[in-house]
PDB file of N, CA and C in Angstrom:
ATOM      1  N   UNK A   1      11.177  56.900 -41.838  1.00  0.00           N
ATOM      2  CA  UNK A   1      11.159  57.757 -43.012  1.00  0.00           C
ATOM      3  C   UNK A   1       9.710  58.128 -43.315  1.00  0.00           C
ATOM      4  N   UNK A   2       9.332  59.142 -43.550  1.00  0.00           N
ATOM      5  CA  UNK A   2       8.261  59.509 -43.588  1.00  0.00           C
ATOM      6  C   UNK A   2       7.692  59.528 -44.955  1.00  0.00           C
ATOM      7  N   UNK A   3       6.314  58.857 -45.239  1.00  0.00           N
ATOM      8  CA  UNK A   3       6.160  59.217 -46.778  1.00  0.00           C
ATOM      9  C   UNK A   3       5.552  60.188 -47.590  1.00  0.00           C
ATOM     10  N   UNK A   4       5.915  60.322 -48.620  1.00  0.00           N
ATOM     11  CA  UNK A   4       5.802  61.638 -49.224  1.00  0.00           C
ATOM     12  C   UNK A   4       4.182  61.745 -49.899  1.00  0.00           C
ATOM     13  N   UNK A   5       4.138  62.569 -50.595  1.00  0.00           N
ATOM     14  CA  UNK A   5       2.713  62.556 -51.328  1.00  0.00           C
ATOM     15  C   UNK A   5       3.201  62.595 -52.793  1.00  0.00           C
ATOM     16  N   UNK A   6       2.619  61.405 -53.683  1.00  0.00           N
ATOM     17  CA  UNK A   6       2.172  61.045 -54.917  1.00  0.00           C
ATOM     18  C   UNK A   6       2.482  62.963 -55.716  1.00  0.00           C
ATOM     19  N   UNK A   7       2.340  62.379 -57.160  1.00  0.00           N
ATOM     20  CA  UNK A   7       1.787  64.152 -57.773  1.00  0.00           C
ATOM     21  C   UNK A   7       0.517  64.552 -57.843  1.00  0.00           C
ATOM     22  N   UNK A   8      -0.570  63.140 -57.710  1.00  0.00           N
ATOM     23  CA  UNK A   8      -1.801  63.021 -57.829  1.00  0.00           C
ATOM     24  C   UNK A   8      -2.396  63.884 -56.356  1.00  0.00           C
ATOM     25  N   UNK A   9      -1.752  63.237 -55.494  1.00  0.00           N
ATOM     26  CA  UNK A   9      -2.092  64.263 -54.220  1.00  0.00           C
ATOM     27  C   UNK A   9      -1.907  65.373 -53.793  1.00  0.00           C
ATOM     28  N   UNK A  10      -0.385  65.410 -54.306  1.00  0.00           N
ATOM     29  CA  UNK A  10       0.147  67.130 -54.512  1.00  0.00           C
ATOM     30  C   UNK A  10      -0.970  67.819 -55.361  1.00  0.00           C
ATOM     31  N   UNK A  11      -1.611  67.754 -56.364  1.00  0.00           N
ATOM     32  CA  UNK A  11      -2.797  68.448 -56.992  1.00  0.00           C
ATOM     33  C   UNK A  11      -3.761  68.555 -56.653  1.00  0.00           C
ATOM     34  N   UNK A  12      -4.015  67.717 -55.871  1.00  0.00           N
ATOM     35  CA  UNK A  12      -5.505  67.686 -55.273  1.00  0.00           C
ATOM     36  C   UNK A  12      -5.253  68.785 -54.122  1.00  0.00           C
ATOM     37  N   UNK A  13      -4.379  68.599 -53.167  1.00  0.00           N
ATOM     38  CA  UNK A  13      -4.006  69.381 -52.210  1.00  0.00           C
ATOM     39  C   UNK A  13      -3.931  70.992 -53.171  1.00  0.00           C
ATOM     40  N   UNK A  14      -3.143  71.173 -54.458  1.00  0.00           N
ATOM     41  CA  UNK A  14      -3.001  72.672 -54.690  1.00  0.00           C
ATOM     42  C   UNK A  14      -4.756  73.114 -55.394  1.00  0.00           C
ATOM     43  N   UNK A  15      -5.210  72.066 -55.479  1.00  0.00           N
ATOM     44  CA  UNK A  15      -6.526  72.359 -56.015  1.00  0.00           C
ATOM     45  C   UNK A  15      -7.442  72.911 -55.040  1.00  0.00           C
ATOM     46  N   UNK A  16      -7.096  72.402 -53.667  1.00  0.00           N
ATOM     47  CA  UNK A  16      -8.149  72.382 -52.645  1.00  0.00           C
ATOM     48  C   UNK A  16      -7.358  73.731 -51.445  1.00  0.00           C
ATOM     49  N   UNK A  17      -6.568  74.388 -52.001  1.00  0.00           N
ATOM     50  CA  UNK A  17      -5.965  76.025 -51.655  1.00  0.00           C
ATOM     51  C   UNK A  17      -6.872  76.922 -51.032  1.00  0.00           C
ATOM     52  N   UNK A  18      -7.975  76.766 -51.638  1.00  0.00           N
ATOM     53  CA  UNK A  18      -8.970  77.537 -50.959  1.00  0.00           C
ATOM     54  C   UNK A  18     -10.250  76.832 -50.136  1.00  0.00           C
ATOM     55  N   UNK A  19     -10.916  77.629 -49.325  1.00  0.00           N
ATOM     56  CA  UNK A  19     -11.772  77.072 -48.443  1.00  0.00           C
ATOM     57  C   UNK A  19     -13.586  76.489 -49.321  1.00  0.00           C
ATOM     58  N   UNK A  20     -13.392  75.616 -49.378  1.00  0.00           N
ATOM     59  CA  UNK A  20     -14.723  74.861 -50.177  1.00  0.00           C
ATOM     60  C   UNK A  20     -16.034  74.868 -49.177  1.00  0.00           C
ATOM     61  N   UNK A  21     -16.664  74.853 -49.640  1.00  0.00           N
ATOM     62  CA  UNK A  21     -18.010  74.524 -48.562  1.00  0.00           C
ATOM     63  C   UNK A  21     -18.035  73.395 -48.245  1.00  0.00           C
ATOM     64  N   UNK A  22     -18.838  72.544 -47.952  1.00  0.00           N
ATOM     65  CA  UNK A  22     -19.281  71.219 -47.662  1.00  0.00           C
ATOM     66  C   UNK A  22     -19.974  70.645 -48.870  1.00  0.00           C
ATOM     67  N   UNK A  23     -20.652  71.137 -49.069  1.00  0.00           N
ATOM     68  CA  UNK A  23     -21.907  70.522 -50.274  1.00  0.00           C
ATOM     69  C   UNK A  23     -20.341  70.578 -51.696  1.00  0.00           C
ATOM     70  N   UNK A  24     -19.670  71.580 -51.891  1.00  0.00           N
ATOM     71  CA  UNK A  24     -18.311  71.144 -52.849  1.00  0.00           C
ATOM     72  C   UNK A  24     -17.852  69.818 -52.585  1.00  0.00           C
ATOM     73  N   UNK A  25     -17.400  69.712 -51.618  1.00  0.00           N
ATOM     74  CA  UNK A  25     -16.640  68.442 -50.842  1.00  0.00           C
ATOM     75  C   UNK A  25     -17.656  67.443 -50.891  1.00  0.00           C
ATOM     76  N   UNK A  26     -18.799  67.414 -50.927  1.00  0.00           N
ATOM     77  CA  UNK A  26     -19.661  66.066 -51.140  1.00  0.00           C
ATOM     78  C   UNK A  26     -19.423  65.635 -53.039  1.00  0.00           C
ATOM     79  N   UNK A  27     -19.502  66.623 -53.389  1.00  0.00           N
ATOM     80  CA  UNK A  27     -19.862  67.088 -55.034  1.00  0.00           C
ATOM     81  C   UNK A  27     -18.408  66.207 -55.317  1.00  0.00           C
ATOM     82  N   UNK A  28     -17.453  66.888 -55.039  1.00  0.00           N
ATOM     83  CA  UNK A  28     -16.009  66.580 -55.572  1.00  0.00           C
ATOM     84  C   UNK A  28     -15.968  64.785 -54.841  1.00  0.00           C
ATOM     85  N   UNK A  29     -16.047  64.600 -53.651  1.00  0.00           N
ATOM     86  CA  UNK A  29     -15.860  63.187 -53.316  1.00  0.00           C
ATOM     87  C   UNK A  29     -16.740  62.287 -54.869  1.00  0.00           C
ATOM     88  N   UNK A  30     -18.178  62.530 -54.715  1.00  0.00           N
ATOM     89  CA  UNK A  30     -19.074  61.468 -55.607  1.00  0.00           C
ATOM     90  C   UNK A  30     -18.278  61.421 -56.954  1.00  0.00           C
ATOM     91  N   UNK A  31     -17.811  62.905 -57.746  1.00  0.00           N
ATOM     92  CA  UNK A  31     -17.456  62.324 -58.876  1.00  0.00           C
ATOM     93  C   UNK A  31     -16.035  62.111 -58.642  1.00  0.00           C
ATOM     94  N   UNK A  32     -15.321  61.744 -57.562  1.00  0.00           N
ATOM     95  CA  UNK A  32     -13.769  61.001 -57.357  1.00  0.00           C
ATOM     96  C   UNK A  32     -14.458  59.421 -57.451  1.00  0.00           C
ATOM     97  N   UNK A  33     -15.074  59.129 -56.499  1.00  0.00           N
ATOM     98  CA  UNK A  33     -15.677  57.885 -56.722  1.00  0.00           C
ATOM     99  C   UNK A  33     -16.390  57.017 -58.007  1.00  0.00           C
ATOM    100  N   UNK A  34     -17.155  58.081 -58.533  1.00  0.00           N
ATOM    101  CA  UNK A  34     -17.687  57.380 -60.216  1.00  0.00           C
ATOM    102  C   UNK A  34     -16.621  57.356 -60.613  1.00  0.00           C
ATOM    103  N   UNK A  35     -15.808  58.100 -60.788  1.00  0.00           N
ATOM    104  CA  UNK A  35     -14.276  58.130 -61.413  1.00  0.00           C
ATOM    105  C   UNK A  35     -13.779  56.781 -61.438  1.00  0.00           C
ATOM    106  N   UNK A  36     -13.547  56.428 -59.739  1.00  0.00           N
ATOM    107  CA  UNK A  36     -12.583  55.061 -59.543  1.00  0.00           C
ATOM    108  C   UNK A  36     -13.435  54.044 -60.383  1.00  0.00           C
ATOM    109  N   UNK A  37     -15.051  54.380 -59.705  1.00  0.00           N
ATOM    110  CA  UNK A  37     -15.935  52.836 -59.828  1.00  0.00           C
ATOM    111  C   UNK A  37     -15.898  52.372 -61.337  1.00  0.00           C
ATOM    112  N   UNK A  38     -15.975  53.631 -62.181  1.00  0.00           N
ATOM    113  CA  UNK A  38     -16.000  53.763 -63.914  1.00  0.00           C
ATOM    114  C   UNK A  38     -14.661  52.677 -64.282  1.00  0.00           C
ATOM    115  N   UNK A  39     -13.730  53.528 -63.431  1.00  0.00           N
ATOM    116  CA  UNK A  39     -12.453  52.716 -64.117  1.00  0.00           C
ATOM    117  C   UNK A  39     -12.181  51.236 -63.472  1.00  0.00           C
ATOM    118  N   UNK A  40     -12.629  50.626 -62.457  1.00  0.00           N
ATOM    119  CA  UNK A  40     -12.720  49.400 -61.699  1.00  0.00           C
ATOM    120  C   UNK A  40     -13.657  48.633 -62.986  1.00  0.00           C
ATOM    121  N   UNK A  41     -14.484  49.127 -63.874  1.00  0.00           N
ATOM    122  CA  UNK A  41     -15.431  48.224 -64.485  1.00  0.00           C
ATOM    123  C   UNK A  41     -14.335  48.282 -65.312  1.00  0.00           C
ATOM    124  N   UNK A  42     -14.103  49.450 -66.176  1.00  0.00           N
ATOM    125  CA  UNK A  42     -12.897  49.014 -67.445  1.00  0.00           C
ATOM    126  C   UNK A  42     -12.484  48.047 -67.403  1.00  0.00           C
ATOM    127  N   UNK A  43     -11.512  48.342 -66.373  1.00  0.00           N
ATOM    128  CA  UNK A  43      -9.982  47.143 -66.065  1.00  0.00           C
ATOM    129  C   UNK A  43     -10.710  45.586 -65.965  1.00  0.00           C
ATOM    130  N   UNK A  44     -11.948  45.797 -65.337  1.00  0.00           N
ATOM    131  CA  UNK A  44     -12.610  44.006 -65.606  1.00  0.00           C
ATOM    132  C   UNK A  44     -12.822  43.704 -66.397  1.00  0.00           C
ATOM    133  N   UNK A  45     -13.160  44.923 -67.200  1.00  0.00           N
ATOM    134  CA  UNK A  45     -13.867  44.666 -69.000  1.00  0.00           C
ATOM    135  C   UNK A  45     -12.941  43.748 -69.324  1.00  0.00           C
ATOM    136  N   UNK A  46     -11.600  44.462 -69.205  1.00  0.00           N
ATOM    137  CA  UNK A  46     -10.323  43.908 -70.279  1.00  0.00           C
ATOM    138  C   UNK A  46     -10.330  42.972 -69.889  1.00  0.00           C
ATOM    139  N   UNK A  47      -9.889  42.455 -68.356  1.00  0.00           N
ATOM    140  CA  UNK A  47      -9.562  40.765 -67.657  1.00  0.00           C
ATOM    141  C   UNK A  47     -10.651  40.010 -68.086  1.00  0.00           C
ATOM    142  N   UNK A  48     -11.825  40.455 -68.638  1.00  0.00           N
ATOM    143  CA  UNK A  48     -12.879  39.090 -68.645  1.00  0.00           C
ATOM    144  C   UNK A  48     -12.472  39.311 -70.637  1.00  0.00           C
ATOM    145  N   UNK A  49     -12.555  40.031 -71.036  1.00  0.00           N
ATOM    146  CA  UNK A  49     -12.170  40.252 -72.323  1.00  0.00           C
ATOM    147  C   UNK A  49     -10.740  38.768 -72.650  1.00  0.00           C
ATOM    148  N   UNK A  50      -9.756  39.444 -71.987  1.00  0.00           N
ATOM    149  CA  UNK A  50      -8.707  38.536 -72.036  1.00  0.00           C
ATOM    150  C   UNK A  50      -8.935  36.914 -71.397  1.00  0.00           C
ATOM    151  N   UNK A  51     -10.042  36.947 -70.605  1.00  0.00           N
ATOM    152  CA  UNK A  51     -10.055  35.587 -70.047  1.00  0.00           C
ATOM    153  C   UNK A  51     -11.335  34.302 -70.556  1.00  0.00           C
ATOM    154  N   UNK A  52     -12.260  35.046 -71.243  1.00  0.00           N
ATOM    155  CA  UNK A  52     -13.302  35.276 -72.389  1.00  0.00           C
ATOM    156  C   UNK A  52     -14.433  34.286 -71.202  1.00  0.00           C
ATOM    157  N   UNK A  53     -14.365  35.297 -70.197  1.00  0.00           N
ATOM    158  CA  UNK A  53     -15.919  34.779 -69.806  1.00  0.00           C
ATOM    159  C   UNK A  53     -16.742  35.240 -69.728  1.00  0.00           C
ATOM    160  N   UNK A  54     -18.473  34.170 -69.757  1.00  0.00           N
ATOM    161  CA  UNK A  54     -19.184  34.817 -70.111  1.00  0.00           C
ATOM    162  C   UNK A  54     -19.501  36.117 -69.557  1.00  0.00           C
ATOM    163  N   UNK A  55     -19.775  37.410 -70.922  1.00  0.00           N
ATOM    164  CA  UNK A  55     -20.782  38.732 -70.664  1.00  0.00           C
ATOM    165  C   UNK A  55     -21.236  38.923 -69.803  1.00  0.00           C
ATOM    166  N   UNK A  56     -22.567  37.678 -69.608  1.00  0.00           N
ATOM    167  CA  UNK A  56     -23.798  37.667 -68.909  1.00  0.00           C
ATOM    168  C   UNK A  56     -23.428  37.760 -67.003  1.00  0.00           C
ATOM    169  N   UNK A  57     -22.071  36.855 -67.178  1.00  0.00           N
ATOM    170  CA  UNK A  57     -22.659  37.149 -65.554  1.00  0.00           C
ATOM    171  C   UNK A  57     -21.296  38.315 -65.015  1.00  0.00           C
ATOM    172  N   UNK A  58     -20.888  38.750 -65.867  1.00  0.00           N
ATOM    173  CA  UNK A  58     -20.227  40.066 -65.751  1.00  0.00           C
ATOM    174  C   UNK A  58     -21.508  41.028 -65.987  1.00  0.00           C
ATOM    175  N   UNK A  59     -22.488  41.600 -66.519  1.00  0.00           N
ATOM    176  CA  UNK A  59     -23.515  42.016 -66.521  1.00  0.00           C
ATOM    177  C   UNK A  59     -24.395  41.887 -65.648  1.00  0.00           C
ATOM    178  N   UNK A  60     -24.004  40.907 -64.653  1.00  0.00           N
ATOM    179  CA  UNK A  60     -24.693  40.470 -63.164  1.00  0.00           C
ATOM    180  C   UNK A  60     -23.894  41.086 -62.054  1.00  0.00           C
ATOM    181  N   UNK A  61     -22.591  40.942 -62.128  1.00  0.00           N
ATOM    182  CA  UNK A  61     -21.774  41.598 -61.321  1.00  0.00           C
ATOM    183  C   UNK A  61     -21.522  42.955 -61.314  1.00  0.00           C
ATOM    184  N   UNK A  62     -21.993  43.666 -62.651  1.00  0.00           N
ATOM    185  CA  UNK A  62     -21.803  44.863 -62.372  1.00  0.00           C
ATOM    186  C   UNK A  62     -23.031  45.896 -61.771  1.00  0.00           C
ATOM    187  N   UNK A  63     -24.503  45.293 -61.997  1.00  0.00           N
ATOM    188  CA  UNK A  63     -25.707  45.658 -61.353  1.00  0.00           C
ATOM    189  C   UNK A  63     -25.360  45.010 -59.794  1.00  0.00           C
ATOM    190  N   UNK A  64     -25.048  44.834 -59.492  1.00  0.00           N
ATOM    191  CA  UNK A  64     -24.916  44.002 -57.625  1.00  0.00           C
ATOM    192  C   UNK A  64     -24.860  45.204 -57.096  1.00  0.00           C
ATOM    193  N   UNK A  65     -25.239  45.012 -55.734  1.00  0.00           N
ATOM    194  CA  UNK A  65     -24.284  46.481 -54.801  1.00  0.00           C
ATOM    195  C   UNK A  65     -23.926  45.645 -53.865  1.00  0.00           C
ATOM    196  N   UNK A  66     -22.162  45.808 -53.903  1.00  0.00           N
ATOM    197  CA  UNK A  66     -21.741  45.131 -52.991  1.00  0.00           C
ATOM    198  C   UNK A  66     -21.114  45.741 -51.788  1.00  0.00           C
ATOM    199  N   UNK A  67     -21.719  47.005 -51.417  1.00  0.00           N
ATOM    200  CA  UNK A  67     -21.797  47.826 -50.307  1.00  0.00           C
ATOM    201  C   UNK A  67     -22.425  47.588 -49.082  1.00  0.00           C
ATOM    202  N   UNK A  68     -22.144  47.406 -48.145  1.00  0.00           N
ATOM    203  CA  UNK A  68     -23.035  46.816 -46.770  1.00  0.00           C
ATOM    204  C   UNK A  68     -23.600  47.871 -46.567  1.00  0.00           C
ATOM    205  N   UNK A  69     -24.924  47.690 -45.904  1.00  0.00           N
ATOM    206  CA  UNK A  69     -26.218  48.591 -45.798  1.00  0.00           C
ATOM    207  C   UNK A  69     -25.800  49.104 -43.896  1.00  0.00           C
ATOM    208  N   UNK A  70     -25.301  50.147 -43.225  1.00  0.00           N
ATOM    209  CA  UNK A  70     -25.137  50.327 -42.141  1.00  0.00           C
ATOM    210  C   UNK A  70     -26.189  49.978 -41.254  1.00  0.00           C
TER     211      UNK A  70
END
């Protein structure tokens, strides 16, 4: 069975109808990504909120880059 596409993807796909340059497609990826990364901190906000640990080294974890350097 083959799977379908989300509505989230269906939009992106009717959004992306026309032919973009490259430098668009860099533009549109970075702010998809601040997007996720923004909302990845929220959702910890709340779990450390709800789990009440300390600020400080949530304030450590969120300056890190935990991206491997190629």
């Amino acid at each position: 069975m083959p799977n379908s596409l989300n509505e989230a993807q269906l939009e992106i796909l009717r959004l992306f109808g026309h032919e973009q340059s490259e430098e668009d497609l860099q533009e549109l990826k970075s702010l998809l990504i601040t997007y996720l990364a923004d909302k990845v901190v929220r959702e910890a906000d709340k779990a450390f909120d709800k789990q009440h640990e300390p600020q400080a080294i949530f304030e450590k974890w969120k300056k890190e880059h935990f991206r491997k350097q190629a």
